[in-house]
Protein backbone atom coordinates (compact mmCIF):
# COMPACT_ATOMS: atom_id res chain seq x y z
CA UNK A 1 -67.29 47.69 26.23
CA UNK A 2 -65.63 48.37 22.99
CA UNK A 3 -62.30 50.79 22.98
CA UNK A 4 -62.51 54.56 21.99
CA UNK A 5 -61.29 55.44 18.28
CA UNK A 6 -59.29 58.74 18.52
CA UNK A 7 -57.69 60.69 15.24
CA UNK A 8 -55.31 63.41 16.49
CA UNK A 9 -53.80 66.38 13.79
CA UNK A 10 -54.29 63.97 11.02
CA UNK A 11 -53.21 65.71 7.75
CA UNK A 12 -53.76 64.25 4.68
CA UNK A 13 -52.48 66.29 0.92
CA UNK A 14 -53.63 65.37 -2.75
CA UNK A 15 -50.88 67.00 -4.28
CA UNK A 16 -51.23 70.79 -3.82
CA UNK A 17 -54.31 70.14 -2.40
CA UNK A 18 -55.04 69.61 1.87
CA UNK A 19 -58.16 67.29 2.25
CA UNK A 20 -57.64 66.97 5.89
CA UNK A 21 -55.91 69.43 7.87
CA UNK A 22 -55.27 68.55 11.44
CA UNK A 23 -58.30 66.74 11.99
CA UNK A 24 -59.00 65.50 15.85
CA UNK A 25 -61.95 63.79 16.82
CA UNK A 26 -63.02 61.14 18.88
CA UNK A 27 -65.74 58.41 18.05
CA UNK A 28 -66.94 57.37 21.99
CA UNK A 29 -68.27 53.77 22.76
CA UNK A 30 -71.50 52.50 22.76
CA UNK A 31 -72.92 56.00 20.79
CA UNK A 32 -73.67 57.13 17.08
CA UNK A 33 -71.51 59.63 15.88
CA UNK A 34 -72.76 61.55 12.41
CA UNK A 35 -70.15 63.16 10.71
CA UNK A 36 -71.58 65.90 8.50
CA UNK A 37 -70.09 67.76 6.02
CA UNK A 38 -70.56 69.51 2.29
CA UNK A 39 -69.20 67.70 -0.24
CA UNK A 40 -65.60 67.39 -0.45
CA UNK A 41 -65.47 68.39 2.89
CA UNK A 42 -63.03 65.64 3.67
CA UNK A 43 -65.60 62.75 5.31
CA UNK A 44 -64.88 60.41 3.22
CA UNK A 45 -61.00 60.65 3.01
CA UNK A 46 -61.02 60.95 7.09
CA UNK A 47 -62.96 57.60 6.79
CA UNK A 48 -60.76 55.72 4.44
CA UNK A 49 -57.78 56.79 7.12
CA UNK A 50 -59.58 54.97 10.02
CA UNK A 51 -59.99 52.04 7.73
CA UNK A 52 -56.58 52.10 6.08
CA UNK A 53 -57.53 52.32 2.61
CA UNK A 54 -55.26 55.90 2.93
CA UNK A 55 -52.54 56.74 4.78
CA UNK A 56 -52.13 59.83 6.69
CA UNK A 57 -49.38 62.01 5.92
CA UNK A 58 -49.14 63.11 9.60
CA UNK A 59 -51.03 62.49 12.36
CA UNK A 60 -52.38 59.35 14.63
CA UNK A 61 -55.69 57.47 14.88
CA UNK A 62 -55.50 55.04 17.67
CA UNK A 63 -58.31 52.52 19.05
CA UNK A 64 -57.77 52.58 22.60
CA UNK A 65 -55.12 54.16 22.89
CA UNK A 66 -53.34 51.53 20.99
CA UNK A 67 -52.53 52.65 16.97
CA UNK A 68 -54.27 50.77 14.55
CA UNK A 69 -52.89 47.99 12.08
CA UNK A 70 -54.42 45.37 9.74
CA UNK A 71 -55.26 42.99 12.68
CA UNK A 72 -57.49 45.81 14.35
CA UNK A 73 -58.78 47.03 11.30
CA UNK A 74 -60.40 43.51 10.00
CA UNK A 75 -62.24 43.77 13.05
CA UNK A 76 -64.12 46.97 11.86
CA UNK A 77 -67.50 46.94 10.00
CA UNK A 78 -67.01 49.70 6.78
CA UNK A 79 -69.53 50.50 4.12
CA UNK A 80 -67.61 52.54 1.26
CA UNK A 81 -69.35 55.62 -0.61
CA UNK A 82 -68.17 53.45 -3.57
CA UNK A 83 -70.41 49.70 -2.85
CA UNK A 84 -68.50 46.80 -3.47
CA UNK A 85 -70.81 43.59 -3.41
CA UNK A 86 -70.53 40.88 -5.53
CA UNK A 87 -73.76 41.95 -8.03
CA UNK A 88 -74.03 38.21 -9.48
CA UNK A 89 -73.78 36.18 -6.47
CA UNK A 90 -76.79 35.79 -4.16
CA UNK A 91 -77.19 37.64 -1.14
CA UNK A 92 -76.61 35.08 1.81
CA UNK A 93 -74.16 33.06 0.00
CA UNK A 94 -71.53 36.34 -0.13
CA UNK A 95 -72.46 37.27 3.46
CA UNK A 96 -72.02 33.81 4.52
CA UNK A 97 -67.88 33.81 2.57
CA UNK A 98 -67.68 37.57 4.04
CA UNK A 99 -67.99 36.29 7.57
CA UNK A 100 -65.43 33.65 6.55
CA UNK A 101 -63.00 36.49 5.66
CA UNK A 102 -63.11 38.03 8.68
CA UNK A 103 -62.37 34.31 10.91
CA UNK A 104 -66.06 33.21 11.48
CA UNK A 105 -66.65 29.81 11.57
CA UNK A 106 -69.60 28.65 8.63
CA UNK A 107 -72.23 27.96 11.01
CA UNK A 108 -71.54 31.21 12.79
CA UNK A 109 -71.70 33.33 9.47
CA UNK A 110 -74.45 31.40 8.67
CA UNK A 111 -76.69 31.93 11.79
CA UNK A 112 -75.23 35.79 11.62
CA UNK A 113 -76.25 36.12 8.34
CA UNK A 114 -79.97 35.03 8.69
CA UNK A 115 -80.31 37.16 11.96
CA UNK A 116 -79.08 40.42 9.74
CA UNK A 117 -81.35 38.97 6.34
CA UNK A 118 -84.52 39.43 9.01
CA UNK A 119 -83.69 42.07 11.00
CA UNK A 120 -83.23 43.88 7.53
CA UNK A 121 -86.68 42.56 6.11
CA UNK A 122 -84.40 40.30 3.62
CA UNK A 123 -85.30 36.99 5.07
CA UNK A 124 -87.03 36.07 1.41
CA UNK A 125 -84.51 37.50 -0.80
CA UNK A 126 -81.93 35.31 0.89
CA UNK A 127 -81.17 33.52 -2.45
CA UNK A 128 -81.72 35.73 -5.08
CA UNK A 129 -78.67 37.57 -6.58
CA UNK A 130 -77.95 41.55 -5.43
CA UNK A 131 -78.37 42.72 -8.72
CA UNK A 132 -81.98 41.77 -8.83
CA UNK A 133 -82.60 43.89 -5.76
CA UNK A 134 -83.84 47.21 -6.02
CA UNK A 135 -80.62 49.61 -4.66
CA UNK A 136 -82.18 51.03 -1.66
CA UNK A 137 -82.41 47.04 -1.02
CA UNK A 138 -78.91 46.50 -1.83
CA UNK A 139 -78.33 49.25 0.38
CA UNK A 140 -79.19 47.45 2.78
CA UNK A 141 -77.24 43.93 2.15
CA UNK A 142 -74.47 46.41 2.30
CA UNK A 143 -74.96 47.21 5.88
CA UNK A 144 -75.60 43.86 6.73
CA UNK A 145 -72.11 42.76 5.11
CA UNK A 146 -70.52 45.45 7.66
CA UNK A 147 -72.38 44.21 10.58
CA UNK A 148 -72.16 40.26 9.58
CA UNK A 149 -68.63 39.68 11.91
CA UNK A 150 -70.21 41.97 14.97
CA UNK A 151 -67.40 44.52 14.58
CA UNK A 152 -65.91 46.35 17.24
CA UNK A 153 -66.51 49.79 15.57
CA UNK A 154 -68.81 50.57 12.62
CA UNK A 155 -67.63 53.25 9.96
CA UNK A 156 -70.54 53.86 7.22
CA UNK A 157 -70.13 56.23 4.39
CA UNK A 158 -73.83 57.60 3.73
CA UNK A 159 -75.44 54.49 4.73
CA UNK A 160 -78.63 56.22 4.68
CA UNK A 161 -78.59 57.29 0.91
CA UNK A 162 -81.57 56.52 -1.30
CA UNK A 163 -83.36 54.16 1.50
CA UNK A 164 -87.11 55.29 1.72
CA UNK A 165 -87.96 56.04 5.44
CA UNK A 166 -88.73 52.10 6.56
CA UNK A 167 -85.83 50.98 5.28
CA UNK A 168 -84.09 54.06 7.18
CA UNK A 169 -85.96 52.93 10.50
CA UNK A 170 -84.83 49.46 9.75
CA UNK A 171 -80.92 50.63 9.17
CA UNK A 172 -81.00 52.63 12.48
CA UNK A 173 -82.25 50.21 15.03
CA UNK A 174 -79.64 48.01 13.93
CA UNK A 175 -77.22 50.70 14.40
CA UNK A 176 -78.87 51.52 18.17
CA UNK A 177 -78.15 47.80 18.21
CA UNK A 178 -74.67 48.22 18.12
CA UNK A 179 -74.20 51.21 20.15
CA UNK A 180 -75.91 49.82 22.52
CA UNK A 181 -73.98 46.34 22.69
CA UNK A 182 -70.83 49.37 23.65
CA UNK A 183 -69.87 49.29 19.64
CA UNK A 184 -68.41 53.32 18.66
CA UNK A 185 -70.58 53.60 15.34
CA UNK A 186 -69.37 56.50 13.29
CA UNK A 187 -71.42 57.86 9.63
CA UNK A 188 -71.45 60.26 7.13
CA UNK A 189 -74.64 61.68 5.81
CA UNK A 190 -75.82 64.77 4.33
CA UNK A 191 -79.31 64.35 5.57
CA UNK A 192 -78.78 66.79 8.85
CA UNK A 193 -82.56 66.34 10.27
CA UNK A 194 -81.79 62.41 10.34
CA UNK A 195 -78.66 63.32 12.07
CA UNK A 196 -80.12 65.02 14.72
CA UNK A 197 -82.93 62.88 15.54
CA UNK A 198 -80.36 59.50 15.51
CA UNK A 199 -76.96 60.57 16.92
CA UNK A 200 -75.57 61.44 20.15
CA UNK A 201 -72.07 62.56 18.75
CA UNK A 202 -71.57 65.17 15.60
CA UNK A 203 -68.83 65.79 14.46
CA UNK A 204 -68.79 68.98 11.83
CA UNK A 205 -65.93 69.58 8.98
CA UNK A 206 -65.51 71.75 6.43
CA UNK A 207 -62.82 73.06 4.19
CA UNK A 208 -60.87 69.70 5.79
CA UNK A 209 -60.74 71.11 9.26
CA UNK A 210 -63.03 70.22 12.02
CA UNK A 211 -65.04 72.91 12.88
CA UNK A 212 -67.34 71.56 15.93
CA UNK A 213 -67.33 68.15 17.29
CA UNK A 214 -69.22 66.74 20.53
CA UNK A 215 -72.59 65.94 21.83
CA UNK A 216 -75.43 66.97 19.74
CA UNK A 217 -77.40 68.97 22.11
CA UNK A 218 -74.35 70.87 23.12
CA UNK A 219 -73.34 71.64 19.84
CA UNK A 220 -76.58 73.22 19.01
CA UNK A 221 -77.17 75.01 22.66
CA UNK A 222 -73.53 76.12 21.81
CA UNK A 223 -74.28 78.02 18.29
CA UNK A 224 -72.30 81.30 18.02
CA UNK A 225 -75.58 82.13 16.59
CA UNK A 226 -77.90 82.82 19.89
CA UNK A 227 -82.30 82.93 19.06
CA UNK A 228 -84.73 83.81 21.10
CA UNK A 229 -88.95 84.41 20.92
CA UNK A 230 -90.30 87.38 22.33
CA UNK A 231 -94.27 87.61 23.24
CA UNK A 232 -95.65 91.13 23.91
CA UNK A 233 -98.82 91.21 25.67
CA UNK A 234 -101.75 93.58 23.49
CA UNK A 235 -98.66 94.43 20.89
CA UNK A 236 -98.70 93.88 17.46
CA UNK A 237 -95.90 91.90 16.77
CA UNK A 238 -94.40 94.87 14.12
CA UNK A 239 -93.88 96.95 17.06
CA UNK A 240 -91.79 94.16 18.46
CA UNK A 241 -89.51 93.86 15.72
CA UNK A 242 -89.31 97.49 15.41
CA UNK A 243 -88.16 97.54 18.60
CA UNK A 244 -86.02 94.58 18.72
CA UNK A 245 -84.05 95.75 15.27
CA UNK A 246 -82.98 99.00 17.03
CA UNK A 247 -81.33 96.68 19.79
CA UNK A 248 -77.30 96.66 19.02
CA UNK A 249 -76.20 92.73 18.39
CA UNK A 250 -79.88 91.86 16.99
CA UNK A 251 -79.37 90.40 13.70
CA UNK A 252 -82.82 90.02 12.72
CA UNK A 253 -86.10 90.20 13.75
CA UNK A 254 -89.08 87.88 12.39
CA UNK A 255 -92.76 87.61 13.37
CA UNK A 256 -93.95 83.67 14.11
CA UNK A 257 -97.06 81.81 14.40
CA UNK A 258 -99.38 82.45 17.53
CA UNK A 259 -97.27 79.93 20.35
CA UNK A 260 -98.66 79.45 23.77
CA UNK A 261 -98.67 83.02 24.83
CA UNK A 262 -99.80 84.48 21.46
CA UNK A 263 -98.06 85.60 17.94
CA UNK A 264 -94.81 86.55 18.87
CA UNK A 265 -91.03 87.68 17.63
CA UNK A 266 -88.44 85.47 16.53
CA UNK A 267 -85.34 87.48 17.08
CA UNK A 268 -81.72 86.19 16.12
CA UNK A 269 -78.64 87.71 18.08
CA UNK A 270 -74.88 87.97 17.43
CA UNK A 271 -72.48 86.16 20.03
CA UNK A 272 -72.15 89.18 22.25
CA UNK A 273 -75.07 91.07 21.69
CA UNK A 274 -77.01 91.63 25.22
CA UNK A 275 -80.54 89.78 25.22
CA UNK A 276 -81.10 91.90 28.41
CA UNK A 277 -81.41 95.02 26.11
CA UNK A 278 -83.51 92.98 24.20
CA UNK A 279 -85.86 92.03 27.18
CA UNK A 280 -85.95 95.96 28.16
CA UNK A 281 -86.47 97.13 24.61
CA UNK A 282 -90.03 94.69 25.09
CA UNK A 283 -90.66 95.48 28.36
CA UNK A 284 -91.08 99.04 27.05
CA UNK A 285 -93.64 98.04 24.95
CA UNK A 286 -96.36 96.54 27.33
CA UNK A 287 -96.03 93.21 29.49
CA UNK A 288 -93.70 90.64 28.18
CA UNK A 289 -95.14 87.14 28.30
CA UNK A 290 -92.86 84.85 26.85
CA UNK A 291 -88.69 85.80 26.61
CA UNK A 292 -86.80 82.27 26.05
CA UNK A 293 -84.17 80.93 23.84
CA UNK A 294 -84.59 78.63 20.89
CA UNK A 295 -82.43 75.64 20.35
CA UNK A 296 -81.43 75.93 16.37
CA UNK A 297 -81.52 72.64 15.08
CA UNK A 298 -78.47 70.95 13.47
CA UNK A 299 -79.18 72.43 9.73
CA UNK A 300 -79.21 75.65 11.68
CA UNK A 301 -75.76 74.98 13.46
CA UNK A 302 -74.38 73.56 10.48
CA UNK A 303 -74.88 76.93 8.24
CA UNK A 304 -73.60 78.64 11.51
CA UNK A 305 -70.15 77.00 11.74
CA UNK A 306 -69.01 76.17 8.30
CA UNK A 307 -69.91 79.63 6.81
């Protein structure tokens, strides 16, 4: 099982400006952590921390519990925003030398390299050059160069960009891969419904400060932002949000689709309003048949804690 990566209060200025302001998180074996964020949020400067392309002004990131230096860091897998393949040298051949950099033995790099080339549906574009690849396809040897020396963490920098959706079901089994060999896998991505469906771990920043971090589900069950579908039996469902708007707390008050018990009332609540006021304010209508919270999803959370 691979060690835990940990960043504690790490601060990092561009002159007047504070990218990262006392930014703890923690990247837990053998799961996928997405890191979301607008842009210049501070993702990517967080990321080139870990790796040691930047240097924190204060703060720690360790790797079980140990900090980090250049013989820890060459055995992480990155993929830069900014893609830095060799565009005139063919595909295997630099994956083959990039497993030499990092101490693999030819043969090994070899035999890595055509497991990855497969795997990413590359196997007979082995020996062309990158730049004759279309760049969702380069995308791809990309990924493959981070994964080619089985690294004990994985830091991607929107891995996911510009890949159509089988070359994004091809990228994340290989990252399940990982995780599930015990590898922390940590990447940024703006695409927040891909997110949800692949990671166990968010972590949310804004403005350069976190502003939620842990499991997914939590995180969204968690929203300061509390919803929750009403069903009225023989009520019109503008009677229901009549009623519900007049409820102190009750942000607002939609009518949905017909669910399992018929058309019914989406109603959104502050943090403290009381969704027992809300259940009598129904009840006073007729027989309530469905009263149950909605989960947002991660968009929804997202909008929720960065605004």
């Amino acid at each position: 099982m691979a060690d835990e990566l940990v960043l504690t209060e790490v601060t990092r200025r561009f002159g007047a400006r504070t990218a990262l302001d006392a930014v703890s998180f923690r990247v837990r074996p053998g799961r996928l952590t997405g890191f979301v964020g607008a842009n210049g949020a501070g993702k990517t400067t967080a990321m080139r921390i870990v790796m040691g392309v930047l240097a924190a002004d204060a703060g720690s990131v360790e790797l079980g519990g140990r900090p980090l230096d250049l013989a820890a860091r060459r055995r992480f897998g990155y993929m830069p925003e900014e893609r830095g393949l060799y565009p005139k040298m063919k595909i295997a051949e630099q994956l083959v030398y990039l497993g030499r950099v990092h101490g693999l033995d030819r043969a090994t790099a070899a035999s890595r390299t055509a497991e990855l080339l497969e795997s990413l549906g590359l196997a007979d574009r082995a020996h062309e050059q990158l730049s004759t690849l279309s760049l969702g396809n380069q995308q791809r040897v990309q990924v493959a160069a981070a994964l080619v020396h089985d690294p004990v963490l994985l830091v991607l920098d929107e891995p996911f960009s510009g890949l159509d959706p089988l070359a994004v079901d091809r990228m994340a089994e290989q990252l399940r891969e990982r995780a599930a060999a015990g590898v922390p896998v940590l990447f940024s991505s703006h695409q927040l419904e891909l997110v949800e469906r692949l990671c166990d771990d968010v972590v949310i920043i804004g403005g350069g400060r976190i502003r939620a971090a842990g499991p997914a589900t939590d995180l969204r069950r968690d929203s300061a932002a509390r919803r929750v579908r009403v069903v009225v039996g023989g009520v019109v469902a503008a009677r229901v949000v009549e009623a519900a708007t007049a409820v102190p707390g009750v942000r607002s008050a939609v009518a949905d689709g017909a669910g399992q018990a018929g058309p019914g009332v989406v109603v959104d609540l502050d943090a403290g309003a009381d969704d027992q006021a809300l259940l009598a304010a129904a009840a006073s209508l007729g027989p309530v048949r469905e009263f149950h919270p909605l989960v947002p999803t991660l968009a929804e959370t997202f909008r929720e804690v960065v605004r």
